[in-house]
C-alpha atoms as a PDB file:
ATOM      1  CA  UNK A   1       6.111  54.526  20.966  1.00  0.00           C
ATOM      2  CA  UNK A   2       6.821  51.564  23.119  1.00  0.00           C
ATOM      3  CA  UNK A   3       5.537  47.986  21.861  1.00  0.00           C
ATOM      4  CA  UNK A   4       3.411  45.952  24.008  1.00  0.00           C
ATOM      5  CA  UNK A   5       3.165  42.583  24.658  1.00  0.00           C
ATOM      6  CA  UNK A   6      -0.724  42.968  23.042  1.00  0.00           C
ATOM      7  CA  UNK A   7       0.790  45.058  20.240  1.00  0.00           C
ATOM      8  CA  UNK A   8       4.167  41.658  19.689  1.00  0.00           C
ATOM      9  CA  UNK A   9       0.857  39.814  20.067  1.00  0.00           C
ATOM     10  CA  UNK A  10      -1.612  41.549  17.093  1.00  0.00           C
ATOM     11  CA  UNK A  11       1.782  42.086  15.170  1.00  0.00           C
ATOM     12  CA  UNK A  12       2.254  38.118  15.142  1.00  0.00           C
ATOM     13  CA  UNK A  13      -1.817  37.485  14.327  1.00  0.00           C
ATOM     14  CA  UNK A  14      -2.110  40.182  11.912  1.00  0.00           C
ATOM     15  CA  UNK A  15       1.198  41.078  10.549  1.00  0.00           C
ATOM     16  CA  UNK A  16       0.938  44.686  11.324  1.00  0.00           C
ATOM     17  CA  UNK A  17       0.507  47.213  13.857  1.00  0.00           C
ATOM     18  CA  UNK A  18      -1.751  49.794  14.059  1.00  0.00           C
ATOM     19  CA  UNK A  19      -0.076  53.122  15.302  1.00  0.00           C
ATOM     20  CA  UNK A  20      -2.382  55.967  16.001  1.00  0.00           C
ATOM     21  CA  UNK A  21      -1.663  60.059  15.447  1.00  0.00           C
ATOM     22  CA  UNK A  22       1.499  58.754  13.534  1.00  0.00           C
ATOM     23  CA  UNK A  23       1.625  60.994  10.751  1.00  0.00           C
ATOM     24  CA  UNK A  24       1.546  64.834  11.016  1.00  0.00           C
ATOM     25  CA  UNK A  25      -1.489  66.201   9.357  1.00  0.00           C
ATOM     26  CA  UNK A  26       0.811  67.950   6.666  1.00  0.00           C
ATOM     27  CA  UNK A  27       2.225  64.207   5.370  1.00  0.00           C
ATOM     28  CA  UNK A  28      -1.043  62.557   5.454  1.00  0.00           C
ATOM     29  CA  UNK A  29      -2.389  66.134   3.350  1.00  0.00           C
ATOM     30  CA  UNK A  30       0.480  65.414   0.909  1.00  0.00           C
ATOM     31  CA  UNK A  31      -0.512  61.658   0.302  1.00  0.00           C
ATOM     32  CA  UNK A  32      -3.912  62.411  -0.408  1.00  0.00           C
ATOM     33  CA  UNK A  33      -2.782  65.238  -2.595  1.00  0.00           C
ATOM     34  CA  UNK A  34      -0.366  62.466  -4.246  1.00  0.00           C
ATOM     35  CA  UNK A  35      -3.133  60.093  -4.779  1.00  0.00           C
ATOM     36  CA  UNK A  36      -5.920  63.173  -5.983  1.00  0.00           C
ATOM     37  CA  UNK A  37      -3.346  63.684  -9.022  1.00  0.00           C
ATOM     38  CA  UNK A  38      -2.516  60.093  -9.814  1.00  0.00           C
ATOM     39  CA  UNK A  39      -4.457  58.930 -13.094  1.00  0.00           C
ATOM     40  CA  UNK A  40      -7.140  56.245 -12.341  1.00  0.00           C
ATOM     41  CA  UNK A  41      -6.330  52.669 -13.209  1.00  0.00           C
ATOM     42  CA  UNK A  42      -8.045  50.032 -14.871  1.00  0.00           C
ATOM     43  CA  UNK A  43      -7.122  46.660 -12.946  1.00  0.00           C
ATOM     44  CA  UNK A  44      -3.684  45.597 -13.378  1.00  0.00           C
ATOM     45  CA  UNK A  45      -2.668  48.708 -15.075  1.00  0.00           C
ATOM     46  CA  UNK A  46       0.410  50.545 -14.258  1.00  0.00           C
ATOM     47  CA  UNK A  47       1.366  54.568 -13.745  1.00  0.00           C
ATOM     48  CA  UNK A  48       5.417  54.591 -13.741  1.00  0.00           C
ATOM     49  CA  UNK A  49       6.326  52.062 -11.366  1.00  0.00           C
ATOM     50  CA  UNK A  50       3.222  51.519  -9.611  1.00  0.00           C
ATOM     51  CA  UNK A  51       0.621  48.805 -10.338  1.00  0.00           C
ATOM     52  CA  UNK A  52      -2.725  48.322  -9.680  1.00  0.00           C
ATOM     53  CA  UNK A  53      -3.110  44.544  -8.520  1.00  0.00           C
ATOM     54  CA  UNK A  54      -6.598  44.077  -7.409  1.00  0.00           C
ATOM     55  CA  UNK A  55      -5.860  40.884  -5.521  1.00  0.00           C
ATOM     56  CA  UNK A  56      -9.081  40.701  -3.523  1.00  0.00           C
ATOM     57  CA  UNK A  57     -11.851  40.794  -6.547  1.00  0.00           C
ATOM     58  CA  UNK A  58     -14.633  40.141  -3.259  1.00  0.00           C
ATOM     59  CA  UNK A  59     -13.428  43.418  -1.407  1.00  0.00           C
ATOM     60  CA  UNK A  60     -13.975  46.836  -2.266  1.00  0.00           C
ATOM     61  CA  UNK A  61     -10.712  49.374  -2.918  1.00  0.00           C
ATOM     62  CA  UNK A  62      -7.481  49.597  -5.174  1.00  0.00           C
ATOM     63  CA  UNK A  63      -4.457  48.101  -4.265  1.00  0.00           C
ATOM     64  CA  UNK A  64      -1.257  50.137  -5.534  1.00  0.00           C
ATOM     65  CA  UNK A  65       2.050  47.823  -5.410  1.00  0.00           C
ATOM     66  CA  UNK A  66       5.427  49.716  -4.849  1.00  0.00           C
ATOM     67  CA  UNK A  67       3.506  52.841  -4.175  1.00  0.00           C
ATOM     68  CA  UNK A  68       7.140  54.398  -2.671  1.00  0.00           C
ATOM     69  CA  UNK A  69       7.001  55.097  -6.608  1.00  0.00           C
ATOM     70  CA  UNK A  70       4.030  57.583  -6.328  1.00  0.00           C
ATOM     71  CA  UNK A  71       6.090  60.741  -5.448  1.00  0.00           C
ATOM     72  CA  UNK A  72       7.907  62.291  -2.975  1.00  0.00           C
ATOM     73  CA  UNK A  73       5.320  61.929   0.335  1.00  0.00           C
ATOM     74  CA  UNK A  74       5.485  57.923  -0.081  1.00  0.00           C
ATOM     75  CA  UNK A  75       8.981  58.218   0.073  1.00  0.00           C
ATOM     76  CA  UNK A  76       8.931  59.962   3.464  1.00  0.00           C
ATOM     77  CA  UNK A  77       6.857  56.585   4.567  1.00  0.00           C
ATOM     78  CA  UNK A  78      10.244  54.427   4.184  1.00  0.00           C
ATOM     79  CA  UNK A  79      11.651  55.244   7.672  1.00  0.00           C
ATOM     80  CA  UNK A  80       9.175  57.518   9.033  1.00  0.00           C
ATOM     81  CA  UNK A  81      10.109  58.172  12.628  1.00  0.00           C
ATOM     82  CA  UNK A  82       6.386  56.928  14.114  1.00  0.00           C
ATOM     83  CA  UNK A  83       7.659  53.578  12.212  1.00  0.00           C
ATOM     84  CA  UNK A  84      11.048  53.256  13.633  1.00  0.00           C
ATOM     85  CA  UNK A  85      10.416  52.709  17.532  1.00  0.00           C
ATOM     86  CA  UNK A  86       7.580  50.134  16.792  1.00  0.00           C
ATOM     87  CA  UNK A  87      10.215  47.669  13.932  1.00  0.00           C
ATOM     88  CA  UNK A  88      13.137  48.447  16.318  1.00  0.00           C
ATOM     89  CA  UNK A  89      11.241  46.781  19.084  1.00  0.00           C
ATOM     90  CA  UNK A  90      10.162  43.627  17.114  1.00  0.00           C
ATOM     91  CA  UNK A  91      13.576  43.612  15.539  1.00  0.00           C
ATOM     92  CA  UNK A  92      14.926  43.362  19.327  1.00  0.00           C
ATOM     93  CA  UNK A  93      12.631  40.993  20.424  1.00  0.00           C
ATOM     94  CA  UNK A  94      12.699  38.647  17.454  1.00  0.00           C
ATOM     95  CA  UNK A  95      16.882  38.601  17.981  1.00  0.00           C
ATOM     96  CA  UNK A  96      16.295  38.156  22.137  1.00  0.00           C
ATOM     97  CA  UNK A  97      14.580  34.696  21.447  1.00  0.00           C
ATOM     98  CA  UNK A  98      16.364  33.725  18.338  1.00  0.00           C
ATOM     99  CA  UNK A  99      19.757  34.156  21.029  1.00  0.00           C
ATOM    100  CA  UNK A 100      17.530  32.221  23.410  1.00  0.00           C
ATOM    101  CA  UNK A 101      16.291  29.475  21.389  1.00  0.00           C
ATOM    102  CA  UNK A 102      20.180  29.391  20.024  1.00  0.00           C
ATOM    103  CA  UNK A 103      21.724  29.589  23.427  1.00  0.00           C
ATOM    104  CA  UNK A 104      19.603  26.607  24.953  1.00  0.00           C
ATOM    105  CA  UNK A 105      19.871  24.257  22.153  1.00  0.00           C
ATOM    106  CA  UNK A 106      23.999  24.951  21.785  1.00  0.00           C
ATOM    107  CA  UNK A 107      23.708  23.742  25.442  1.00  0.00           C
ATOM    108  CA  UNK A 108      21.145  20.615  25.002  1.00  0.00           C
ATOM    109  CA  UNK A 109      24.281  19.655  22.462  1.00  0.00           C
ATOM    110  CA  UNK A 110      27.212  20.355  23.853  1.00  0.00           C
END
């Protein structure tokens, strides 16, 4: 997947990227799975390592902290290769400036 300039741009305002058709339909079958056989939560409860920190009371859903601990297809999620190209690039472009910005101002000083 190669990062746009729109896509640096929506990661900056948004703080994440939206990547379509990343997951094979056999992962995204296995986190639903995952999720079908997790126990329900009251608020702020916990299953293993996983929380349930409704943070948003005004929104509708469940938010599951450190949900890597939910089983074997979050786990895949860590470095998924749909992920990779897309942090690579900001990683990249986030060191390019920081070089620049270092670059000009050991100049300016010296």
């Amino acid at each position: 997947m190669a990062v746009t300039a729109l896509d640096d741009y929506l990661f900056d305002l948004r703080g994440y990227l939206i990547l379509k058709q990343a997951l094979e339909s056999s992962l995204v079958d296995a986190l639903s799975a995952a999720l079908d056989a997790a126990p329900p939560l009251e608020p702020s409860g916990w299953w293993g390592n996983v929380h349930r920190a409704d943070d948003n009371p005004d929104r509708a859903g469940v938010e599951l902290q450190n949900i890597v601990e939910g089983g074997e297809p979050f786990e895949r999620l860590i470095d998924h290769p749909s992920s990779t190209p897309a942090a690579t690039a900001r990683r990249c472009a986030a060191s390019t400036s920081t070089g620049t910005a270092s670059s000009v101002a050991a100049r300016s000083t010296s």
